[in-house]
Protein backbone atom coordinates (compact mmCIF):
# COMPACT_ATOMS: atom_id res chain seq x y z
CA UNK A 1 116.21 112.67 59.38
CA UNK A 2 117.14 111.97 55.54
CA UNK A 3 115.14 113.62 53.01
CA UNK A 4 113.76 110.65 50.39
CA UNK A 5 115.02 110.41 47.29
CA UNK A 6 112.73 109.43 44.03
CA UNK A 7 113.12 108.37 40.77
CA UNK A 8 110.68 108.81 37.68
CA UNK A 9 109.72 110.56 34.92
CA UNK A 10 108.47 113.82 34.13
CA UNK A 11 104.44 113.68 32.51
CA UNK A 12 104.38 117.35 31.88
CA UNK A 13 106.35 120.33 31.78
CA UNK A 14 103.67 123.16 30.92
CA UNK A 15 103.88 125.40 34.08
CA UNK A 16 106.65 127.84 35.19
CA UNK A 17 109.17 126.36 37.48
CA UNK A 18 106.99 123.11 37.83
CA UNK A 19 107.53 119.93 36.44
CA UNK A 20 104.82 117.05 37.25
CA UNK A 21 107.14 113.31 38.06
CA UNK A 22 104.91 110.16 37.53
CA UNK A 23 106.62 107.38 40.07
CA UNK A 24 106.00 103.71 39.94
CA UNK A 25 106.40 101.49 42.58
CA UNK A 26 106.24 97.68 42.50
CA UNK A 27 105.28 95.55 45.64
CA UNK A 28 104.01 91.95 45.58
CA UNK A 29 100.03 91.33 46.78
CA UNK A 30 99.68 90.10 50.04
CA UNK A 31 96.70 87.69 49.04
CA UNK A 32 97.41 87.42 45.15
CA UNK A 33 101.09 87.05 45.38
CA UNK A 34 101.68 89.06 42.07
CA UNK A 35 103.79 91.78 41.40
CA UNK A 36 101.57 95.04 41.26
CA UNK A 37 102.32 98.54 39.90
CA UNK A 38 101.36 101.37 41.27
CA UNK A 39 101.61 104.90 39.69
CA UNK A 40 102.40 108.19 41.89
CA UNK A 41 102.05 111.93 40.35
CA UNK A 42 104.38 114.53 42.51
CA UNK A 43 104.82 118.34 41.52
CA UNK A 44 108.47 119.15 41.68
CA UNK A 45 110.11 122.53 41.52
CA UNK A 46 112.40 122.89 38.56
CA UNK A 47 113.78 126.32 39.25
CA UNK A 48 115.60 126.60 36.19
CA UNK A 49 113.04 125.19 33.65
CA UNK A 50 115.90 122.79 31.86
CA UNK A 51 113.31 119.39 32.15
CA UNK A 52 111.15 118.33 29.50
CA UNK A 53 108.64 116.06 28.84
CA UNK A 54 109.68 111.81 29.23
CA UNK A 55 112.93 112.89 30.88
CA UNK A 56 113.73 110.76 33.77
CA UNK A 57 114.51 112.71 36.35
CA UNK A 58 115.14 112.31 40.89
CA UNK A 59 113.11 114.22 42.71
CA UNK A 60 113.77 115.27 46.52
CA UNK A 61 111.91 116.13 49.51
CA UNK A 62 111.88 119.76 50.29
CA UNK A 63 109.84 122.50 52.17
CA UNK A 64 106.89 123.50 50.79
CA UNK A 65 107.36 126.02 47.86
CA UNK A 66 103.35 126.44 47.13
CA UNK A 67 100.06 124.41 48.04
CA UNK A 68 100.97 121.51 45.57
CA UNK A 69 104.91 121.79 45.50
CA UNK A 70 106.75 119.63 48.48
CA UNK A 71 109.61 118.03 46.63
CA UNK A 72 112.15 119.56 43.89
CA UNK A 73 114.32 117.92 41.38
CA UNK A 74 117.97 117.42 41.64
CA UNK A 75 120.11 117.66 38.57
CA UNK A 76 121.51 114.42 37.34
């Protein structure tokens, strides 16, 4: 099975090795019919500290590195 793939950018940058991604997604309301925007916050594992703040940044599934850490970033 693929690992998923996801694109966003990085809210924080503060702990060691962890960098905190803030994903949107946009999907249309089934009753409304308008476009809404939802916001996602994942921990990723940045192993060698190099993101920073507003950097956009894909993350990827991974196994779980601590009890808030399930995905790590890949280097664009």
């Amino acid at each position: 099975m693929p690992k998923r793939i996801l694109q966003g950018t990085v809210t924080s940058a503060k702990n060691d090795q962890t960098v905190t991604v803030q994903i949107e997604r946009r999907y249309t309301h089934p009753v409304m019919k308008k476009t809404v925007r939802k916001t996602k916050k994942y921990r990723a594992h940045d192993a060698d500290n190099q993101f920073k703040a507003g950097d956009s940044v894909r993350i990827q599934e991974c196994a779980p590195i601590s009890k808030t850490k399930r995905w790590e970033v890949i280097a664009q």
